[in-house]
Structure formats: C-alpha cells, structure tokens
N, C-alpha and C. Protein backbone atom coordinates (compact mmCIF):
# COMPACT_ATOMS: atom_id res chain seq x y z
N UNK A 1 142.00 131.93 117.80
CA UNK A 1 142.66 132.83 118.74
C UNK A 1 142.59 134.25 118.21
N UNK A 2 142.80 135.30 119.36
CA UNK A 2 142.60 136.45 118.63
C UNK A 2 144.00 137.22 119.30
N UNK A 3 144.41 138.46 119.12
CA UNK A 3 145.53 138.97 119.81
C UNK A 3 145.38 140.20 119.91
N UNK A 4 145.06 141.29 120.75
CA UNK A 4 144.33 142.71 121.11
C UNK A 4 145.02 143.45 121.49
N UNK A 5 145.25 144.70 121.05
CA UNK A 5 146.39 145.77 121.23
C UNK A 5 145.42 147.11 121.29
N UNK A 6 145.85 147.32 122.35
CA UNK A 6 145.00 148.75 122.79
C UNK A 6 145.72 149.70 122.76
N UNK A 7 145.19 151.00 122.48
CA UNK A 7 145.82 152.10 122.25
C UNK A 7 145.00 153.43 122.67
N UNK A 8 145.59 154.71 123.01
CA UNK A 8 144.89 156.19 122.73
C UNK A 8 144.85 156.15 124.29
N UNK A 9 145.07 155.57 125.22
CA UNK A 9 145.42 155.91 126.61
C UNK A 9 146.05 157.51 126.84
N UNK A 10 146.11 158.08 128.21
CA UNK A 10 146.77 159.28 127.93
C UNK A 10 146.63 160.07 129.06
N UNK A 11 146.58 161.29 129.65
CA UNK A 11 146.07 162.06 130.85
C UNK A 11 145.66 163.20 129.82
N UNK A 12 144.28 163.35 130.67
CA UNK A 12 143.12 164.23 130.51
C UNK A 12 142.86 165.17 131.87
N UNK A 13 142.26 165.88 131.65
CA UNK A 13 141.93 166.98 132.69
C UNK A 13 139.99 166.63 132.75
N UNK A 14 140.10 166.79 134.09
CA UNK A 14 138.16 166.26 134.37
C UNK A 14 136.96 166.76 133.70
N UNK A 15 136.67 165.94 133.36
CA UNK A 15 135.58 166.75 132.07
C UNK A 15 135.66 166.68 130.65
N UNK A 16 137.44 166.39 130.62
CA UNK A 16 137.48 165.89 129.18
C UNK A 16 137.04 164.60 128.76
N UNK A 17 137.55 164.55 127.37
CA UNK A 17 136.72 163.57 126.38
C UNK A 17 138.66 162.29 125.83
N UNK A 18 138.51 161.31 126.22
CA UNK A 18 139.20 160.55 125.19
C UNK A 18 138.76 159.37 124.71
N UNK A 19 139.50 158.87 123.51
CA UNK A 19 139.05 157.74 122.80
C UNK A 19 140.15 156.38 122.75
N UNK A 20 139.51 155.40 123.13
CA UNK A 20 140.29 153.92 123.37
C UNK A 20 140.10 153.35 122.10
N UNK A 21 140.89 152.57 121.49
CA UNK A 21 140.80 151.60 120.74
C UNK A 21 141.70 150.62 120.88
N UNK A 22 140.83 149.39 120.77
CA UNK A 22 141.42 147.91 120.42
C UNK A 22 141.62 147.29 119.05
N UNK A 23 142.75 147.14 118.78
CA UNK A 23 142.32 146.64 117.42
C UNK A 23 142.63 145.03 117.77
N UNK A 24 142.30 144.11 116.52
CA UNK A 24 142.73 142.75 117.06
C UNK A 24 142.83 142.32 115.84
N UNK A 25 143.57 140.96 115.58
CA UNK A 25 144.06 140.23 114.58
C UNK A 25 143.72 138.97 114.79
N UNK A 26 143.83 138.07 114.27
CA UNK A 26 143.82 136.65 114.07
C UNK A 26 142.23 136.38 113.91
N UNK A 27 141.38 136.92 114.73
CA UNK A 27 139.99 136.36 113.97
C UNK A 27 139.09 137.84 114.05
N UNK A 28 137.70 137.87 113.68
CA UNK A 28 136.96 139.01 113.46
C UNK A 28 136.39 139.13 115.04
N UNK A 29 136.08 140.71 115.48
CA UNK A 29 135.61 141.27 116.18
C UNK A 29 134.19 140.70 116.65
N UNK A 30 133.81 140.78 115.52
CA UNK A 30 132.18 140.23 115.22
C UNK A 30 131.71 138.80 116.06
N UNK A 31 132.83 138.20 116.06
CA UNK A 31 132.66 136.56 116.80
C UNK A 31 132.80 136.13 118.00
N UNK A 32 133.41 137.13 118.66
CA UNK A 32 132.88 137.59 120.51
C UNK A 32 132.64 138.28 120.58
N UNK A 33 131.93 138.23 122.12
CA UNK A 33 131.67 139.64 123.14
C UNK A 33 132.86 140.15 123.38
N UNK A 34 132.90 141.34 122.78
CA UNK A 34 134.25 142.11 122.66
C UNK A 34 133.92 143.34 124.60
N UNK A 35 134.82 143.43 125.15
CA UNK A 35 134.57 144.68 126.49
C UNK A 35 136.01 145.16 126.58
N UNK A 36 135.39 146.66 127.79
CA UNK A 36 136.66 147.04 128.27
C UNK A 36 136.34 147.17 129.58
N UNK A 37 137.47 146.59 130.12
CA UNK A 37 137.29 146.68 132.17
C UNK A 37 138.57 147.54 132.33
N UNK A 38 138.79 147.82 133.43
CA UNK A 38 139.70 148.82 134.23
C UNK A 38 140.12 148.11 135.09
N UNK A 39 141.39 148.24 135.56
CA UNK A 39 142.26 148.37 137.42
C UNK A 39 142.78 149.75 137.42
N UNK A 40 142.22 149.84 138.68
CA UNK A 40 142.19 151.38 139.24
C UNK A 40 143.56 151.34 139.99
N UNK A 41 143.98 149.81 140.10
CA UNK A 41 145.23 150.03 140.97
C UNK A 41 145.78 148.80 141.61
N UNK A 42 147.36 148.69 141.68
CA UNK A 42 147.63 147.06 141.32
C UNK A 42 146.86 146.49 143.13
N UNK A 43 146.73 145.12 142.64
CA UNK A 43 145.74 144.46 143.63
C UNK A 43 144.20 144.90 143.76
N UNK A 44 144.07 145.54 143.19
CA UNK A 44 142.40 145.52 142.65
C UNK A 44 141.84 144.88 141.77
N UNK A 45 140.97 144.66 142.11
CA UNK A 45 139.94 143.99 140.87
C UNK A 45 139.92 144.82 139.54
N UNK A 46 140.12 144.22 138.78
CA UNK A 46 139.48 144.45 137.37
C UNK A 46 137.94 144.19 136.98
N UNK A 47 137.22 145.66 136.66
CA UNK A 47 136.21 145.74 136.71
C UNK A 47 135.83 145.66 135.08
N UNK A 48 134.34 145.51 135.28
CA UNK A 48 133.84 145.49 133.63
C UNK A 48 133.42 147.35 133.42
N UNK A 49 133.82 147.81 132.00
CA UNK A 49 132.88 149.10 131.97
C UNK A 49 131.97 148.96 131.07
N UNK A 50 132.23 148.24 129.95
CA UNK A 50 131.27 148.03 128.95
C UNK A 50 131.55 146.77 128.01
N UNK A 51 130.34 146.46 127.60
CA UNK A 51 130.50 145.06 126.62
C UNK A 51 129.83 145.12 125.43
N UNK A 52 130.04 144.72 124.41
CA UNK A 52 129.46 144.87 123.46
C UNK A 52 129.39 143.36 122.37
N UNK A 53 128.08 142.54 122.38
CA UNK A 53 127.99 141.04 122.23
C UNK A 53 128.47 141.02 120.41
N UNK A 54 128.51 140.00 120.12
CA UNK A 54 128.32 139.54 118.81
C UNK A 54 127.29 140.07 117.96
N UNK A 55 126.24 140.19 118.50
CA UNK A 55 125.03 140.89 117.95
C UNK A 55 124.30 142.21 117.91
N UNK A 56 125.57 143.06 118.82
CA UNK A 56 125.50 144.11 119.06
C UNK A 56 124.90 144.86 120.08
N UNK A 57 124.62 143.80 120.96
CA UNK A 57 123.77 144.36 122.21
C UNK A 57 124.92 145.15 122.79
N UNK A 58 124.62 146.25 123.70
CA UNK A 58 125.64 146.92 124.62
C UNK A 58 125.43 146.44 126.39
N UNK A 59 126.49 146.85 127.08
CA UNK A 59 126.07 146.64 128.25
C UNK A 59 127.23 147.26 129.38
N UNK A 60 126.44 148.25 130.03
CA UNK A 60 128.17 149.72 130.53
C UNK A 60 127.72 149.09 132.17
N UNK A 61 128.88 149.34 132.65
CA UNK A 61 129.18 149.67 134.10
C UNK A 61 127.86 151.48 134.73
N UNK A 62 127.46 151.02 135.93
CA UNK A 62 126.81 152.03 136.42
C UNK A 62 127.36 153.57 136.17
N UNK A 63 128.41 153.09 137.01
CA UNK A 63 129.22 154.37 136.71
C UNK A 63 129.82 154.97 136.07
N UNK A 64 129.48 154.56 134.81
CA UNK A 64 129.99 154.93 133.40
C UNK A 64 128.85 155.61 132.09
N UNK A 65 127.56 154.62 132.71
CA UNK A 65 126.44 154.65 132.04
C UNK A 65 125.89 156.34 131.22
N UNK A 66 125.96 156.59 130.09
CA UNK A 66 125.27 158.38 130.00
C UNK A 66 126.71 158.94 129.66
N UNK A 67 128.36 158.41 129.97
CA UNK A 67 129.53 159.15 129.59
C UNK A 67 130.15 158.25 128.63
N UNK A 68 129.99 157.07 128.87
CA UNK A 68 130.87 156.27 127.93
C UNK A 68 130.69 155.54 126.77
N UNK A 69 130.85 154.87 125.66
CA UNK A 69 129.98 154.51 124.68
C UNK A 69 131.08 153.48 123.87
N UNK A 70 130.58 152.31 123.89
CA UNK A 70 131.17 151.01 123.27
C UNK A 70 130.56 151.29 121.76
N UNK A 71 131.94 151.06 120.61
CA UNK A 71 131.52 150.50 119.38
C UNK A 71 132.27 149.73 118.58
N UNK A 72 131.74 148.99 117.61
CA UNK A 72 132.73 147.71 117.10
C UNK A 72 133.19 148.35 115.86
N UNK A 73 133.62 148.23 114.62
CA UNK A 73 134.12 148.60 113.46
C UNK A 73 134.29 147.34 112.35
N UNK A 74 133.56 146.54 112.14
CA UNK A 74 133.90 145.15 111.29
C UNK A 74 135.07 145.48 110.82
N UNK A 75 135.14 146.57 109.74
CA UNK A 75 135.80 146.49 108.54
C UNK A 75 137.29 146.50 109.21
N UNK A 76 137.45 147.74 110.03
CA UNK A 76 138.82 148.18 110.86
C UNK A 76 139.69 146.75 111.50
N UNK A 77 138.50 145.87 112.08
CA UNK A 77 138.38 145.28 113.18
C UNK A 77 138.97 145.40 114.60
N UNK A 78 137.77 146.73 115.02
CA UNK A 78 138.35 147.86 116.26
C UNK A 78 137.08 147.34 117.22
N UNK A 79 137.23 147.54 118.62
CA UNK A 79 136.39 148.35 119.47
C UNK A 79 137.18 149.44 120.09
N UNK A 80 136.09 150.57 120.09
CA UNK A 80 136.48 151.48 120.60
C UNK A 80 135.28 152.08 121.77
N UNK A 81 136.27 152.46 122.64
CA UNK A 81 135.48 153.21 123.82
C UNK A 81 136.02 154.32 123.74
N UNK A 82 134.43 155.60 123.26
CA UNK A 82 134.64 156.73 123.61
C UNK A 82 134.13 157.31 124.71
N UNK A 83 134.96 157.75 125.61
CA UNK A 83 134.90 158.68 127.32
C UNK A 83 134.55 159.88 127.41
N UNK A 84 133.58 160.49 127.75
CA UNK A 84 133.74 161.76 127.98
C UNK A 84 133.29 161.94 129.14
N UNK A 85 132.85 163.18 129.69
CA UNK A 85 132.87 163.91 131.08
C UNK A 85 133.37 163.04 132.23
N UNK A 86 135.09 162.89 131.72
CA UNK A 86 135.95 162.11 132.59
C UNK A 86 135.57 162.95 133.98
N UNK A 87 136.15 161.55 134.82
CA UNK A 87 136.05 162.16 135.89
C UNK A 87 137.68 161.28 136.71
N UNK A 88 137.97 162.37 137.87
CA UNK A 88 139.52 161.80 137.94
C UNK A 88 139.18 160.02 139.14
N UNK A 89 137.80 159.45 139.49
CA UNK A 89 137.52 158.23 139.49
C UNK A 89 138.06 157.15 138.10
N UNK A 90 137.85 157.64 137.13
CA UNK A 90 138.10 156.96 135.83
C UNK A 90 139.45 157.02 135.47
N UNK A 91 140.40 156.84 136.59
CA UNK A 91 141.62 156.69 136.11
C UNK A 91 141.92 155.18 136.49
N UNK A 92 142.70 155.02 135.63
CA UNK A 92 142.61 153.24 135.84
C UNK A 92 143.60 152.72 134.22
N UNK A 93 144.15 151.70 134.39
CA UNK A 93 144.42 150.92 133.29
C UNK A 93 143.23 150.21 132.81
N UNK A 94 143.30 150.27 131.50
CA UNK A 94 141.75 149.94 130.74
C UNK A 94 142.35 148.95 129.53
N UNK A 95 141.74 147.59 129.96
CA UNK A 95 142.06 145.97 129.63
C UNK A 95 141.08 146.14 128.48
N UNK A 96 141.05 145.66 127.03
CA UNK A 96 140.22 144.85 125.85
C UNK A 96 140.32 143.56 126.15
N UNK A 97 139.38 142.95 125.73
CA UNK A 97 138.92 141.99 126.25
C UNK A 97 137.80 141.30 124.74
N UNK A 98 138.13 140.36 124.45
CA UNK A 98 137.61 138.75 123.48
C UNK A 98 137.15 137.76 124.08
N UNK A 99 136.31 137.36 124.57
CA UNK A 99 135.58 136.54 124.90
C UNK A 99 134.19 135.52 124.32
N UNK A 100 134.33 134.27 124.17
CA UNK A 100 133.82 133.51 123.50
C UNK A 100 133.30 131.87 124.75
N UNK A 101 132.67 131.44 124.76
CA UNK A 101 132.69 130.17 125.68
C UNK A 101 133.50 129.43 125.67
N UNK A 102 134.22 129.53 127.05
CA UNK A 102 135.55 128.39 126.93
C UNK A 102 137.09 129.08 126.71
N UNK A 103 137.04 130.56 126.25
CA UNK A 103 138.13 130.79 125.57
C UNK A 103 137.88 132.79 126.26
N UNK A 104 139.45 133.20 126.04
CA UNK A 104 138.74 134.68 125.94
C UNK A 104 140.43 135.22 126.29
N UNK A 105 140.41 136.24 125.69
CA UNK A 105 142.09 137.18 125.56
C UNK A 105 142.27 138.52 126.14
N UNK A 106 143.32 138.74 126.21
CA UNK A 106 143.28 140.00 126.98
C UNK A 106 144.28 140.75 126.02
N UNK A 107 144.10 142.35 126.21
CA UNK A 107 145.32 143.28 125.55
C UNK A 107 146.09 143.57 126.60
N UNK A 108 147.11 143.92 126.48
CA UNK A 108 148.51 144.16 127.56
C UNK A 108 148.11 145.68 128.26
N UNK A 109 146.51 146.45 127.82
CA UNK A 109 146.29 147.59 128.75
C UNK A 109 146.91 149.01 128.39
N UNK A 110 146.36 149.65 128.35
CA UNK A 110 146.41 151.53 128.32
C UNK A 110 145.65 152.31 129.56
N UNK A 111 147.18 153.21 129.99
CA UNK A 111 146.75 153.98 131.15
C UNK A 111 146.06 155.12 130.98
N UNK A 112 144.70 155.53 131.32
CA UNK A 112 144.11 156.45 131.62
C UNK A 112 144.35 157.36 132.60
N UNK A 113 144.71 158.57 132.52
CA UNK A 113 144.78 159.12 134.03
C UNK A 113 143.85 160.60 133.76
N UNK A 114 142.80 161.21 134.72
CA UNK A 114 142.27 162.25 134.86
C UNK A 114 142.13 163.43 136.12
N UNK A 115 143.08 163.78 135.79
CA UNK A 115 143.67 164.73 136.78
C UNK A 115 143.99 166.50 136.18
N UNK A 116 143.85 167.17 137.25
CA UNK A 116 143.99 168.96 136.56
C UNK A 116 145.44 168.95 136.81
C-alpha cells in the first residue's frame, strides 16, 4: 500500500508558474505509474494530466502538453508537477495518483486556482 499527500496548491495569476508535489510513504515511487489528474468542478470527471510509468516513460494530457512537466525523485520519494504558462482553464483540484495492476491510491487533492 502506499499513502499520497499532495501539496504547493495555491492561486496564481495567468501565465504564472507553480509547483505540485506528492510525496508518499509506505512503498517507493519507483513501483507504480505514479500521475496527476484534475476536477475542474464537483460532478465532473476527473481527468488525467500527466503520468509518469515505473520506467520513466512520461505521458501529459493535450492540453497541458509544452506547459507542464511530470518528475519522480527516488530518494525524496516525490512526484512533482511543474506548471507554467497557467492558464485560468487549469484551475481545478489536482488528485496524485499510485497505480499498479489490481490496486491504485489516491491523495486527498490540492486546489489550483488561476485567476487575475
């Protein structure tokens, strides 16, 4: 089992830059596909923005693709998503996410908001 606590949520102004991190406990980063998805708003779907496998492959949402950037940290045992040229679309609660076959955890979420 793993247990994921996200943090660095916040309001930004459009165009700015912030940084997400997950940290997690109970097992290593390294041993799932670690992601972060969004809800833009309750009764919406929770979307994927980026994933980042066991082996390090990446894999972003369209609309994210060129601004956003998934990375793991063994040692820390972090992922972090760094955001930039927010845009006030990218406001949303932003879910970490552990996933393995059969199994997979969620963090309790950090609000993003991008607004002037």
């Amino acid at each position: 089992q793993v247990q994921l606590v996200e943090s660095g949520g916040g309001l930004v102004q459009p165009g700015g830059s912030l940084k997400l991190s997950c940290a997690a406990s109970g097992s290593s980063v390294s041993s799932f596909r670690m992601g972060w998805y969004r809800q833009q708003g309750p009764g919406k779907q929770r979307q994927l923005v980026a994933t980042i496998s066991s082996d390090g492959n990446t894999n972003y949402a369209d609309s994210v693709k060129g601004r956003f950037t998934i990375s793991r940290d063994t040692a820390k045992n972090t992922v972090d998503l760094q955001m930039n040229s927010l845009k006030p679309e990218d406001t949303a609660v932003y879910y970490c996410n552990a996933y393995i076959y059969l199994y997979q955890s969620w963090g309790q979420g950090t609000q993003v908001t991008v607004s002037s």
